[in-house]
PDB file of N, CA and C in Angstrom:
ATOM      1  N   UNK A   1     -60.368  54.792  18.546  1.00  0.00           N
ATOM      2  CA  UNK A   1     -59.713  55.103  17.293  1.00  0.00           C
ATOM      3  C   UNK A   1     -58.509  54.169  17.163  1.00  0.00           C
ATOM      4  N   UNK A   2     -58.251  53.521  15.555  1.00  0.00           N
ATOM      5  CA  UNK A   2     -57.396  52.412  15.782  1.00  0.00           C
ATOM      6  C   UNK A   2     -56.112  53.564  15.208  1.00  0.00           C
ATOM      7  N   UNK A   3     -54.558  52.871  15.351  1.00  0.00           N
ATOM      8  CA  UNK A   3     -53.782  52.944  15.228  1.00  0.00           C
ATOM      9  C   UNK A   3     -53.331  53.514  13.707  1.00  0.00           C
ATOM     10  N   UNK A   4     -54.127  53.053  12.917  1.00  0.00           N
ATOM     11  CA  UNK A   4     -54.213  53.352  11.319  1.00  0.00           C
ATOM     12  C   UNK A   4     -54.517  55.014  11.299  1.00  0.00           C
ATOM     13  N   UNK A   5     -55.799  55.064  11.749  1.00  0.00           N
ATOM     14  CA  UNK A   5     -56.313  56.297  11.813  1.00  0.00           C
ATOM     15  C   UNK A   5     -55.836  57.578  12.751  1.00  0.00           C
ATOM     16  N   UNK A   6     -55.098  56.776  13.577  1.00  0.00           N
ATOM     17  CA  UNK A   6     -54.149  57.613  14.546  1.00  0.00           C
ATOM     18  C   UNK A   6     -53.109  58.498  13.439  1.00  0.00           C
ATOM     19  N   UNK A   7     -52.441  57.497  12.555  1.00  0.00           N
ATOM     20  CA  UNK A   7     -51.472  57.577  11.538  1.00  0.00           C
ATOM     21  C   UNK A   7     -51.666  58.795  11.034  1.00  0.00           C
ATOM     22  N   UNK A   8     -53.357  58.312  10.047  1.00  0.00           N
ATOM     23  CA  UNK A   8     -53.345  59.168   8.991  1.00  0.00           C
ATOM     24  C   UNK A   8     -54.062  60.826   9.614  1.00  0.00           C
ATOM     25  N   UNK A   9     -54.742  61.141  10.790  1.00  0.00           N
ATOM     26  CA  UNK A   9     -54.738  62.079  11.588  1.00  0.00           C
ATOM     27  C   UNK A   9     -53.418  63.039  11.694  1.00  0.00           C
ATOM     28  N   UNK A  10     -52.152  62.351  12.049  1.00  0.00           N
ATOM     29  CA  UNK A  10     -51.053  62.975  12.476  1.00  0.00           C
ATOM     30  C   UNK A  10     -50.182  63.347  10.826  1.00  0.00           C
ATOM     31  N   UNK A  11     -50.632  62.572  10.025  1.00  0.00           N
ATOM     32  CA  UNK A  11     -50.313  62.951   8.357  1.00  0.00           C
ATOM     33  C   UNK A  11     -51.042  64.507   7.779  1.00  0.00           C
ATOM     34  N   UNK A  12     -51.948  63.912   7.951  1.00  0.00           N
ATOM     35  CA  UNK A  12     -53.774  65.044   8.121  1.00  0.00           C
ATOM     36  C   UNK A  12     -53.119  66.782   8.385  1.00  0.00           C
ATOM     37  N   UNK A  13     -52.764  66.660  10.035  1.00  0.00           N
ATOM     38  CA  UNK A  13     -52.500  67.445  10.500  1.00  0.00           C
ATOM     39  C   UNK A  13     -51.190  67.890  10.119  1.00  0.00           C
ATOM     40  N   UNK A  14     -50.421  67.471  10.167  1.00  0.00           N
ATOM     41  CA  UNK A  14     -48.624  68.120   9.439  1.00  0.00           C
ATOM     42  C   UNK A  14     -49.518  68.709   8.250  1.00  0.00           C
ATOM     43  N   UNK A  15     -49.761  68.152   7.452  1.00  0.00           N
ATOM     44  CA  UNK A  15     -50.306  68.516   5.752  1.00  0.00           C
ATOM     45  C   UNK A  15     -50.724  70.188   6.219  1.00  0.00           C
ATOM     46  N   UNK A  16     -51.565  70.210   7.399  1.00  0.00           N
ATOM     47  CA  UNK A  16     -52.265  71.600   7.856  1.00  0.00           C
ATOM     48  C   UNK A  16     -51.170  72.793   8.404  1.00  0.00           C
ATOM     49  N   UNK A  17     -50.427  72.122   9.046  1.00  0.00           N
ATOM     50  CA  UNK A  17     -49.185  72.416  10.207  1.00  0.00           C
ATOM     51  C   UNK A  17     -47.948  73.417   8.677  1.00  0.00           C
ATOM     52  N   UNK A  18     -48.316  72.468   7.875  1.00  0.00           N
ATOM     53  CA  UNK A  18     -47.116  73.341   6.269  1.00  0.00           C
ATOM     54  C   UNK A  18     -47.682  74.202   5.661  1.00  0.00           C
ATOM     55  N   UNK A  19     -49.016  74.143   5.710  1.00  0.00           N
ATOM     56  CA  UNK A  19     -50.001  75.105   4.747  1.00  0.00           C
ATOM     57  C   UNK A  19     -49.677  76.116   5.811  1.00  0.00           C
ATOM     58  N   UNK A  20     -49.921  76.110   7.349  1.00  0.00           N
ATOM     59  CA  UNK A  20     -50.082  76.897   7.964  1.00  0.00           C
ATOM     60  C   UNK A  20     -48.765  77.818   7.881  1.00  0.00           C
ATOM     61  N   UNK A  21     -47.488  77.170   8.131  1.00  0.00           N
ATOM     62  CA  UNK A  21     -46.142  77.739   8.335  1.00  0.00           C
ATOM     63  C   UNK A  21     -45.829  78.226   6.551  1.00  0.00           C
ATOM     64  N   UNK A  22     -46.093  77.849   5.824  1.00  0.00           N
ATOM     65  CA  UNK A  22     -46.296  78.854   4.752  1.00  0.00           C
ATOM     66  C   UNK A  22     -46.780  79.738   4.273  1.00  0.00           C
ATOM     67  N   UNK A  23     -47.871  79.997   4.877  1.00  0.00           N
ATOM     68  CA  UNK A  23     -48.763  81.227   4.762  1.00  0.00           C
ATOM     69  C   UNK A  23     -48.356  82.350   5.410  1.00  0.00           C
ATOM     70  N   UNK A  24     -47.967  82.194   6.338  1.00  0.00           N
ATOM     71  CA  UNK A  24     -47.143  82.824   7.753  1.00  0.00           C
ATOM     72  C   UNK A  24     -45.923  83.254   6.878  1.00  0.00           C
ATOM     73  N   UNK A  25     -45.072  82.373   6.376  1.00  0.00           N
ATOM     74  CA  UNK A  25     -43.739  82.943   5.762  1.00  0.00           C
ATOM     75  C   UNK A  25     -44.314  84.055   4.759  1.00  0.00           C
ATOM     76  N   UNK A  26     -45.379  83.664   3.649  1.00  0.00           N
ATOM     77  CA  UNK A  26     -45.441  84.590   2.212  1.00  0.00           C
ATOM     78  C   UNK A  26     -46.022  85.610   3.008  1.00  0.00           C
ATOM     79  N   UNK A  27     -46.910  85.842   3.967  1.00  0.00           N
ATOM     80  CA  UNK A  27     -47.384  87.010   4.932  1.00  0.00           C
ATOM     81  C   UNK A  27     -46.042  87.718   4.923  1.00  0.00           C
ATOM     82  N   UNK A  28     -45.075  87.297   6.016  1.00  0.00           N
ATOM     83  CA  UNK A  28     -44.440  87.888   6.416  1.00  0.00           C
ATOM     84  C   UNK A  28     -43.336  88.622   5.399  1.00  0.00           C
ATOM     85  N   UNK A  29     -43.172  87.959   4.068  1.00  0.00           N
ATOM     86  CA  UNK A  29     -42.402  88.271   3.461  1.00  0.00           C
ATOM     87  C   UNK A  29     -43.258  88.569   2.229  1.00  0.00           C
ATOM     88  N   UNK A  30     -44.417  89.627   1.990  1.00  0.00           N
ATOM     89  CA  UNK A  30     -45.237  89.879   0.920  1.00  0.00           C
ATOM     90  C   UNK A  30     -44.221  91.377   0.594  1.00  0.00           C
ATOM     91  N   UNK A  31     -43.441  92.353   1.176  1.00  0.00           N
ATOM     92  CA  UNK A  31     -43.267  93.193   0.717  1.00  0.00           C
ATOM     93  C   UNK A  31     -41.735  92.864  -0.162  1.00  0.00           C
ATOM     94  N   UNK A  32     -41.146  91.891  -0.017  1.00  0.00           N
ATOM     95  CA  UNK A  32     -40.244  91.162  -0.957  1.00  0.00           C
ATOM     96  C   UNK A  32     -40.329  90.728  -1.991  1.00  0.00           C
ATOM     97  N   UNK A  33     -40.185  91.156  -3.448  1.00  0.00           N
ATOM     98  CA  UNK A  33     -40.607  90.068  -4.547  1.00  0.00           C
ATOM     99  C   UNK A  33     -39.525  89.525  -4.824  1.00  0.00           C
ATOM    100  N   UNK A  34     -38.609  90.176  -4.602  1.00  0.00           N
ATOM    101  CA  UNK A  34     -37.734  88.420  -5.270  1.00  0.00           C
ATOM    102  C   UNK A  34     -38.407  86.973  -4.432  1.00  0.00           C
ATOM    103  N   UNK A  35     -38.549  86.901  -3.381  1.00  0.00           N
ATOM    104  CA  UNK A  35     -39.344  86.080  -3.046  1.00  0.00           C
ATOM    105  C   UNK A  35     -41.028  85.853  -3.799  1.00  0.00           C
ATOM    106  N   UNK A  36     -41.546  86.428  -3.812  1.00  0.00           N
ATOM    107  CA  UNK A  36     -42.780  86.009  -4.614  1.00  0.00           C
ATOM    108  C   UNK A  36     -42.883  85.758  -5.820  1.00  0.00           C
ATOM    109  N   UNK A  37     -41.536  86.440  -6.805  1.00  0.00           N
ATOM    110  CA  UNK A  37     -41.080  85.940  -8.043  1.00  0.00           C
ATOM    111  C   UNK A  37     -40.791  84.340  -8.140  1.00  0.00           C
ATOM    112  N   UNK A  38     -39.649  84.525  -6.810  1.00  0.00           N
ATOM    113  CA  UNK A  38     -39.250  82.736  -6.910  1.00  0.00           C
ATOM    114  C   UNK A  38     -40.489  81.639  -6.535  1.00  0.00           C
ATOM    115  N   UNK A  39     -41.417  82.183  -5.859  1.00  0.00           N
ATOM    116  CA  UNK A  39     -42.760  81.401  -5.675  1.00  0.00           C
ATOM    117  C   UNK A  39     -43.645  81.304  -7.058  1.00  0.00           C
ATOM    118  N   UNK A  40     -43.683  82.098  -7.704  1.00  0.00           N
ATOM    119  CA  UNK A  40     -44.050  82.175  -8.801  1.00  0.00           C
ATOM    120  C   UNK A  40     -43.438  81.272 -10.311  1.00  0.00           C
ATOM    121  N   UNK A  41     -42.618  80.877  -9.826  1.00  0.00           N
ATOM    122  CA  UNK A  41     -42.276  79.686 -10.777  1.00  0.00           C
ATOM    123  C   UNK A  41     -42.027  78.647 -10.379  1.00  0.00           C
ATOM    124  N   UNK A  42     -42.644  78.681  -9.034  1.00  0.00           N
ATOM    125  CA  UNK A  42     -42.889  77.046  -8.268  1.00  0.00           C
ATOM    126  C   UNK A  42     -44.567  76.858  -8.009  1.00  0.00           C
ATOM    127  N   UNK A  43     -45.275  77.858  -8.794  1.00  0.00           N
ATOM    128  CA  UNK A  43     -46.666  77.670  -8.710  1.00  0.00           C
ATOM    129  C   UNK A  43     -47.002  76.050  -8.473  1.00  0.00           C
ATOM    130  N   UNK A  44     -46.454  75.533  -9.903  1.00  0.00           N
ATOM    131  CA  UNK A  44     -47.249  74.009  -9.954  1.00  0.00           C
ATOM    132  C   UNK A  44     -47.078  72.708  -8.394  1.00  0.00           C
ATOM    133  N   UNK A  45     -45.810  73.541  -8.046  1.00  0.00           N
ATOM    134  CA  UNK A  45     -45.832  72.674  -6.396  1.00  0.00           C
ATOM    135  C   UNK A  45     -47.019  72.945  -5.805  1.00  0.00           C
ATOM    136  N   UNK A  46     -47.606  74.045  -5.442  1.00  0.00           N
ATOM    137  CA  UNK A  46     -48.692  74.586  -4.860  1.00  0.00           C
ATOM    138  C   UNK A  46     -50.138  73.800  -5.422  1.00  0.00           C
ATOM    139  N   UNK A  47     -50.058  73.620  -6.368  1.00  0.00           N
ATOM    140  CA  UNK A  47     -50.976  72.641  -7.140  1.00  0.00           C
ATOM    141  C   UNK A  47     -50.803  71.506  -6.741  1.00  0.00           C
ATOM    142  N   UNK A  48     -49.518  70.975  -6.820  1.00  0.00           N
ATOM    143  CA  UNK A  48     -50.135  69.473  -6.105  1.00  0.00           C
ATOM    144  C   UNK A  48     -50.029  69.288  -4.919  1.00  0.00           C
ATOM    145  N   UNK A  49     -50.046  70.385  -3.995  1.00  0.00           N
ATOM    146  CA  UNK A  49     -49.865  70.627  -2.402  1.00  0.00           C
ATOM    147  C   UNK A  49     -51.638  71.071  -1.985  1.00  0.00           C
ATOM    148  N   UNK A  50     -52.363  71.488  -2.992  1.00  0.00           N
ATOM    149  CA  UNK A  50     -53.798  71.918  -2.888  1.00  0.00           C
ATOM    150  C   UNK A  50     -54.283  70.387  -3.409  1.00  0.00           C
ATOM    151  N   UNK A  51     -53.821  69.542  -4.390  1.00  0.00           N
ATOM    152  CA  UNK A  51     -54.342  68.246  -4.615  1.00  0.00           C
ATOM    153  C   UNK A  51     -54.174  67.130  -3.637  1.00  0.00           C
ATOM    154  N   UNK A  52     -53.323  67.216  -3.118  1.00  0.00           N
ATOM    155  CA  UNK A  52     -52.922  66.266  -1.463  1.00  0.00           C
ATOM    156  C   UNK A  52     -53.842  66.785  -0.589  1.00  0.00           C
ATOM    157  N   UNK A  53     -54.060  67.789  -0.464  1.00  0.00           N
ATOM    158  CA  UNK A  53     -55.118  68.217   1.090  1.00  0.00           C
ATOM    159  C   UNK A  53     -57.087  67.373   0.182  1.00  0.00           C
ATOM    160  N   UNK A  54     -57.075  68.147  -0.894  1.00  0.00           N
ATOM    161  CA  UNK A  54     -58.227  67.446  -1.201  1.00  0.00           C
ATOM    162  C   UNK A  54     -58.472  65.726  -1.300  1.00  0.00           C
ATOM    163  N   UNK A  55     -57.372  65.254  -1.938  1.00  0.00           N
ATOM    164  CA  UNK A  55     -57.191  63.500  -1.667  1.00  0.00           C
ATOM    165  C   UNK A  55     -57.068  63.042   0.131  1.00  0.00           C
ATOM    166  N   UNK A  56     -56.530  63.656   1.039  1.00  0.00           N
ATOM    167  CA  UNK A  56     -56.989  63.335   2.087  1.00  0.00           C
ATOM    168  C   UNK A  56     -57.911  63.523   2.503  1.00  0.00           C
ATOM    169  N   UNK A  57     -58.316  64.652   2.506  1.00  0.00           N
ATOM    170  CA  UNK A  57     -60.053  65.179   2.730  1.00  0.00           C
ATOM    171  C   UNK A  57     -60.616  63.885   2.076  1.00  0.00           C
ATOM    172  N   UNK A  58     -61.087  64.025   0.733  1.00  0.00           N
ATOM    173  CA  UNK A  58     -61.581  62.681   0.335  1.00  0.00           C
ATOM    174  C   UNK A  58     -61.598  60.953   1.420  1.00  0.00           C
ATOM    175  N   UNK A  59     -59.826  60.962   1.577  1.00  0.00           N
ATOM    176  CA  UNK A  59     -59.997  59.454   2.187  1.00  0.00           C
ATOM    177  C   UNK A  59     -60.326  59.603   3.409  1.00  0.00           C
ATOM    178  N   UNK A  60     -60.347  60.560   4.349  1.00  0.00           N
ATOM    179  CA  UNK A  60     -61.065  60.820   5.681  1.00  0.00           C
ATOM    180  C   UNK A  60     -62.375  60.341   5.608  1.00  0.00           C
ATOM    181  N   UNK A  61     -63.098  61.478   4.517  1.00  0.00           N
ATOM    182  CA  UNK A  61     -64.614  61.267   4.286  1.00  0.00           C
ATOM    183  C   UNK A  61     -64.881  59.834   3.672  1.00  0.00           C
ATOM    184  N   UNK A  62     -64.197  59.254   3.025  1.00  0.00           N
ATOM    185  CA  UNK A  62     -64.650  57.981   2.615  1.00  0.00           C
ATOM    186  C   UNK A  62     -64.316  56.958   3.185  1.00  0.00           C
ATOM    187  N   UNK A  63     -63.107  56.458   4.831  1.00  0.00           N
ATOM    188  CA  UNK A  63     -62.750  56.341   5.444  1.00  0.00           C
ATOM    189  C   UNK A  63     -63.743  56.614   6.486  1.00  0.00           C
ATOM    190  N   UNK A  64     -64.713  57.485   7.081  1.00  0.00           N
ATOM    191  CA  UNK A  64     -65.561  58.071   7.834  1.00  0.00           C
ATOM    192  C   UNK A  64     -66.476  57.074   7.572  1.00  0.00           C
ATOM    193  N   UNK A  65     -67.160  57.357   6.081  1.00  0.00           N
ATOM    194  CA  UNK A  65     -68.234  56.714   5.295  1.00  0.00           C
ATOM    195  C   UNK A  65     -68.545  55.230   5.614  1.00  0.00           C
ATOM    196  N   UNK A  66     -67.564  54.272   5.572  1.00  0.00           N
ATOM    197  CA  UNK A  66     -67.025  53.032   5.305  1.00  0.00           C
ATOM    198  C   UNK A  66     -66.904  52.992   6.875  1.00  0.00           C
ATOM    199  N   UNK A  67     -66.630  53.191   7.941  1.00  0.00           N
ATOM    200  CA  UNK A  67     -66.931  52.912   9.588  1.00  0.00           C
ATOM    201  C   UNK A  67     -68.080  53.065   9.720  1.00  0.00           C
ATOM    202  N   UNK A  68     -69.163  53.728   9.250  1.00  0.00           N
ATOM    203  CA  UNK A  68     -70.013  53.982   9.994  1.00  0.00           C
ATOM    204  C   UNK A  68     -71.359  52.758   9.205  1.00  0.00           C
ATOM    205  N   UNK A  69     -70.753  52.557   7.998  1.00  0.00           N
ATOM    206  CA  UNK A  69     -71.666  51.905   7.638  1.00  0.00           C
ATOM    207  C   UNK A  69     -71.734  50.568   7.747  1.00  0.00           C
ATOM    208  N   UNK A  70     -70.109  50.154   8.327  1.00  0.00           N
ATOM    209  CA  UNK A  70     -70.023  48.394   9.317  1.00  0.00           C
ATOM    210  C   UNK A  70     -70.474  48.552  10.462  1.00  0.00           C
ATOM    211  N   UNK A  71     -70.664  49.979  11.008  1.00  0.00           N
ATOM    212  CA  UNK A  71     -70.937  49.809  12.127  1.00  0.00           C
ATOM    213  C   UNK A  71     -72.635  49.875  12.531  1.00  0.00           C
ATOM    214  N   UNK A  72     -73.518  50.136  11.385  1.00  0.00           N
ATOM    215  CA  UNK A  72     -74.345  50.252  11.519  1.00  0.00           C
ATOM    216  C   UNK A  72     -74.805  48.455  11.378  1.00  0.00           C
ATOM    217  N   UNK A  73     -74.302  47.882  10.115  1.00  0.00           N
ATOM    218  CA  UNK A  73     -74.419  46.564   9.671  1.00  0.00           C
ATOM    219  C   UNK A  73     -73.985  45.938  11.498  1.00  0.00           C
ATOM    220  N   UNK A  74     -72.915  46.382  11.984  1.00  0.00           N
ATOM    221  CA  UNK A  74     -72.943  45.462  12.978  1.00  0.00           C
ATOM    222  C   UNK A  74     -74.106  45.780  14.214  1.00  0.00           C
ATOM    223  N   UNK A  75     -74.751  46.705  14.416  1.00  0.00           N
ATOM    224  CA  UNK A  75     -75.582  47.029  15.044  1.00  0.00           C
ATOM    225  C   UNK A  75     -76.631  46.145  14.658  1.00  0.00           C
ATOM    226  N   UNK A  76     -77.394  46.363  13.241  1.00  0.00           N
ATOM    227  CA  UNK A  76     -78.498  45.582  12.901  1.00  0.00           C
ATOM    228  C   UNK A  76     -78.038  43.839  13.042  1.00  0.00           C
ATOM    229  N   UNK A  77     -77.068  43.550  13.329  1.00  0.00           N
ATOM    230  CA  UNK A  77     -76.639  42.012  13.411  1.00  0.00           C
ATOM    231  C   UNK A  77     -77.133  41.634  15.006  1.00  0.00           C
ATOM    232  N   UNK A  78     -76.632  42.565  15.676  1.00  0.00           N
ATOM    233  CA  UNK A  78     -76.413  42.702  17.209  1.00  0.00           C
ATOM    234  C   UNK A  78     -78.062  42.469  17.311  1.00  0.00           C
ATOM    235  N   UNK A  79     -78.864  43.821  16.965  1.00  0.00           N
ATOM    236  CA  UNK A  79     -80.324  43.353  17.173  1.00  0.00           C
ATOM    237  C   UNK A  79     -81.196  41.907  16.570  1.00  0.00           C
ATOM    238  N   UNK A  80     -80.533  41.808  15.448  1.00  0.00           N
ATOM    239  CA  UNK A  80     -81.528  40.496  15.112  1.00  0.00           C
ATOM    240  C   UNK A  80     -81.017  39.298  16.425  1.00  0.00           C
ATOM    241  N   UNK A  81     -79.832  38.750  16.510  1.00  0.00           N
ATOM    242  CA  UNK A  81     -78.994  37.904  17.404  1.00  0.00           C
ATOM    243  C   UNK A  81     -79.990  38.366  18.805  1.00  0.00           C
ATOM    244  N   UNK A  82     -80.292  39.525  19.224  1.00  0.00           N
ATOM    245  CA  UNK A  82     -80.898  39.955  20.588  1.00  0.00           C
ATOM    246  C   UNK A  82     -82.420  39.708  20.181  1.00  0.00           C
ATOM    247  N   UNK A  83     -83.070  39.327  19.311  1.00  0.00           N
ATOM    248  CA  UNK A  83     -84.339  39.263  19.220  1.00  0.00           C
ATOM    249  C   UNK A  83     -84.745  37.609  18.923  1.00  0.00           C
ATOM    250  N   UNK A  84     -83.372  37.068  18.299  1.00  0.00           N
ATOM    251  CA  UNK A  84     -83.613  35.520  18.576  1.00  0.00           C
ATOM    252  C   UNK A  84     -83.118  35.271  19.774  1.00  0.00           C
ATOM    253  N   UNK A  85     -82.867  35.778  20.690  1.00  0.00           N
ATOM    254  CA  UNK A  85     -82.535  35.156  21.574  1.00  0.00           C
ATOM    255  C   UNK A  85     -83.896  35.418  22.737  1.00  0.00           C
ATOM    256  N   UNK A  86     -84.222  36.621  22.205  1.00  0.00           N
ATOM    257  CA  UNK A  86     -85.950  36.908  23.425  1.00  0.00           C
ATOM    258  C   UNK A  86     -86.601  35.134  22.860  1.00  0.00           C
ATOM    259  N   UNK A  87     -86.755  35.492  21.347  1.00  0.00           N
ATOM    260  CA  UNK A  87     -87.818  34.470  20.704  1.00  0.00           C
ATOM    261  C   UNK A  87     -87.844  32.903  21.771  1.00  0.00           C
ATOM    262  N   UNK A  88     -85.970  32.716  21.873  1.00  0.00           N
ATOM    263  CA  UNK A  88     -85.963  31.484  22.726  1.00  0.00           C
ATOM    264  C   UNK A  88     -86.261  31.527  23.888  1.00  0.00           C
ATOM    265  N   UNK A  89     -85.771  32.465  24.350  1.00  0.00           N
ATOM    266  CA  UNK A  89     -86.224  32.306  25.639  1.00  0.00           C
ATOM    267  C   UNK A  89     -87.828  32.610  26.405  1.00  0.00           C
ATOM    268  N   UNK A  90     -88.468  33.178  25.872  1.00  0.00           N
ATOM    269  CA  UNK A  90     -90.026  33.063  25.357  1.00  0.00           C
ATOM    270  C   UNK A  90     -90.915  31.069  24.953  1.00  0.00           C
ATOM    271  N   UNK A  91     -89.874  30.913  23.754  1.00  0.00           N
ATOM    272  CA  UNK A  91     -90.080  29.455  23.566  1.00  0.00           C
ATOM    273  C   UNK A  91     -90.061  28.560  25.102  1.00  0.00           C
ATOM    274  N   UNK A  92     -88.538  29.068  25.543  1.00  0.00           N
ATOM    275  CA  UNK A  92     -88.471  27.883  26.890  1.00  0.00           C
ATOM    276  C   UNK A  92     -89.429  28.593  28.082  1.00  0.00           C
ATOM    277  N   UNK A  93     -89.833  29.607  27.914  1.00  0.00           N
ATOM    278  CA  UNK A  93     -91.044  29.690  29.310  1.00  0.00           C
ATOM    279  C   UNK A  93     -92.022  29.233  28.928  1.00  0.00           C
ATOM    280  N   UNK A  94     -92.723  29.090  27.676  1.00  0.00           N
ATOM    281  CA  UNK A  94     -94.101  28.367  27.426  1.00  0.00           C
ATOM    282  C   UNK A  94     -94.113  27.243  27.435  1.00  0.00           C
ATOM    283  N   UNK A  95     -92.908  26.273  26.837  1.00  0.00           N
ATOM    284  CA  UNK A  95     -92.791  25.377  26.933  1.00  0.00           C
ATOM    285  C   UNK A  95     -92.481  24.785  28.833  1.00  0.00           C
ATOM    286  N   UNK A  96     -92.233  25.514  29.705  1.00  0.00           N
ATOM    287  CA  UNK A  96     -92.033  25.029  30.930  1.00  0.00           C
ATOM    288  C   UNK A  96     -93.550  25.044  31.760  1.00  0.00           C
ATOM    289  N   UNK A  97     -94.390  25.808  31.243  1.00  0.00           N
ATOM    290  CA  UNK A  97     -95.780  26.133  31.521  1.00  0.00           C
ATOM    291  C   UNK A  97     -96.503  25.302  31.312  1.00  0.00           C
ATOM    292  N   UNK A  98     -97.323  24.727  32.759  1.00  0.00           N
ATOM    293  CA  UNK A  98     -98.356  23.301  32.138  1.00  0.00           C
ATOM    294  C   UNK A  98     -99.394  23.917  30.921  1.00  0.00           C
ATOM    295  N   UNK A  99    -100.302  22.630  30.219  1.00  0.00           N
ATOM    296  CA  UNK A  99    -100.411  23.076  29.352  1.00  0.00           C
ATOM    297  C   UNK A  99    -101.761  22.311  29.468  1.00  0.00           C
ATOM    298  N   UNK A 100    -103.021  23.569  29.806  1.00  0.00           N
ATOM    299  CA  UNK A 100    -104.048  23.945  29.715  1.00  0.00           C
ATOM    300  C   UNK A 100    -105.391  22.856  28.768  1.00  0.00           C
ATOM    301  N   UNK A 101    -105.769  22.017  29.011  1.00  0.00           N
ATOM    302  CA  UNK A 101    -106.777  21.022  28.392  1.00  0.00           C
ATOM    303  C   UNK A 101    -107.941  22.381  28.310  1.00  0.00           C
ATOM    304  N   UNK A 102    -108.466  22.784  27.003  1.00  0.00           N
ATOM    305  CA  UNK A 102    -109.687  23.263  26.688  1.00  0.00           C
ATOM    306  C   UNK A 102    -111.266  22.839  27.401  1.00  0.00           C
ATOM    307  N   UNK A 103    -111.934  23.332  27.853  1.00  0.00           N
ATOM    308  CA  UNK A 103    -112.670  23.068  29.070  1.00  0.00           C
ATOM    309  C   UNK A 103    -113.505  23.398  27.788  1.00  0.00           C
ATOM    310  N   UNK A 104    -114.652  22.763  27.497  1.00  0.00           N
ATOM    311  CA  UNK A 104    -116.218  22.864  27.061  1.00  0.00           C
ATOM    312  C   UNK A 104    -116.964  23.900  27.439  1.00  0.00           C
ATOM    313  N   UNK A 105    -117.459  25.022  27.157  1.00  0.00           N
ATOM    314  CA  UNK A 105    -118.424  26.177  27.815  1.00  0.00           C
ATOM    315  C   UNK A 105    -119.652  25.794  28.396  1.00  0.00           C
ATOM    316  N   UNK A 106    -119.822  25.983  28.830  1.00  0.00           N
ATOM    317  CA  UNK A 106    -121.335  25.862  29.349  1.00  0.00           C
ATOM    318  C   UNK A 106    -122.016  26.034  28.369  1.00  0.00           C
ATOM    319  N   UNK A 107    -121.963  27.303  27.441  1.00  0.00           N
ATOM    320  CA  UNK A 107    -123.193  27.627  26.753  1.00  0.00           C
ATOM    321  C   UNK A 107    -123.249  26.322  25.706  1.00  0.00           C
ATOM    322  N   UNK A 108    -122.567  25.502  25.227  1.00  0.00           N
ATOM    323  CA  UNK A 108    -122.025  24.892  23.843  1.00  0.00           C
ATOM    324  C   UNK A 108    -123.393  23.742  24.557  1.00  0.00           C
ATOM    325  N   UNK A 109    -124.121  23.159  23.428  1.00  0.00           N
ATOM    326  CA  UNK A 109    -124.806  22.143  23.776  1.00  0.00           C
ATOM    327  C   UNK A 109    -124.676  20.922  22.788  1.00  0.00           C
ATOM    328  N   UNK A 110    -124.423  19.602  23.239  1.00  0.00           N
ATOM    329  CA  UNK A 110    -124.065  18.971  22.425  1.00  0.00           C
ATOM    330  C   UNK A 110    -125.411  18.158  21.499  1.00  0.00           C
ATOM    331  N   UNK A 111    -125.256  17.964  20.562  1.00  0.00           N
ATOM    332  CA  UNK A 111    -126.453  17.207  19.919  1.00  0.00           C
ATOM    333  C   UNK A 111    -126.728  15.708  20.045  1.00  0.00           C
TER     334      UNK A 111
END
């Protein structure tokens, strides 16, 4: 895992780490409404705090998407490169192999 993705993991996770320690607070403090009043007219934060977890979700998965599909491209590179290289080396054993003059059959009769 490179350094980038290290990054956005430890971003990832805080993002989870606030959802978590907030849920925990409105739990703990549900029998209070002046508190849930004052949450209540900070709704639209919560909205774009539910739109950040889905935009990372997104660049994970499309981030995910996008590795796996160079890595497949580099796989199929890897095999063709490993199959020209049998081809040659195939080439240089036949070519090192004396090379067989066609012998006449017996049965063949000439006219």
């Amino acid at each position: 895992m490179n350094q980038r993705r290290r990054i956005f993991f430890a971003i990832f996770g805080g993002y989870h780490l606030i959802i978590l320690f907030f849920v925990i607070y409105i739990d703990s403090n549900k029998e209070d409404f002046g508190i849930l009043s004052q949450l209540y007219g900070k709704i639209s934060l919560l909205k774009y705090g539910a739109v950040l977890g889905v935009v990372l979700f997104l660049a994970d998965f499309i981030w995910t998407w996008i590795e796996t599909r160079n890595a497949e491209k580099a796989q199929e590179a890897m095999r063709l490169e490993n199959n020209t290289l049998k081809a040659k080396v195939y080439d240089f054993q036949q070519a090192a192999k004396p090379v067989e003059k066609e012998k006449p059959s017996a049965d063949t009769k000439s006219s």
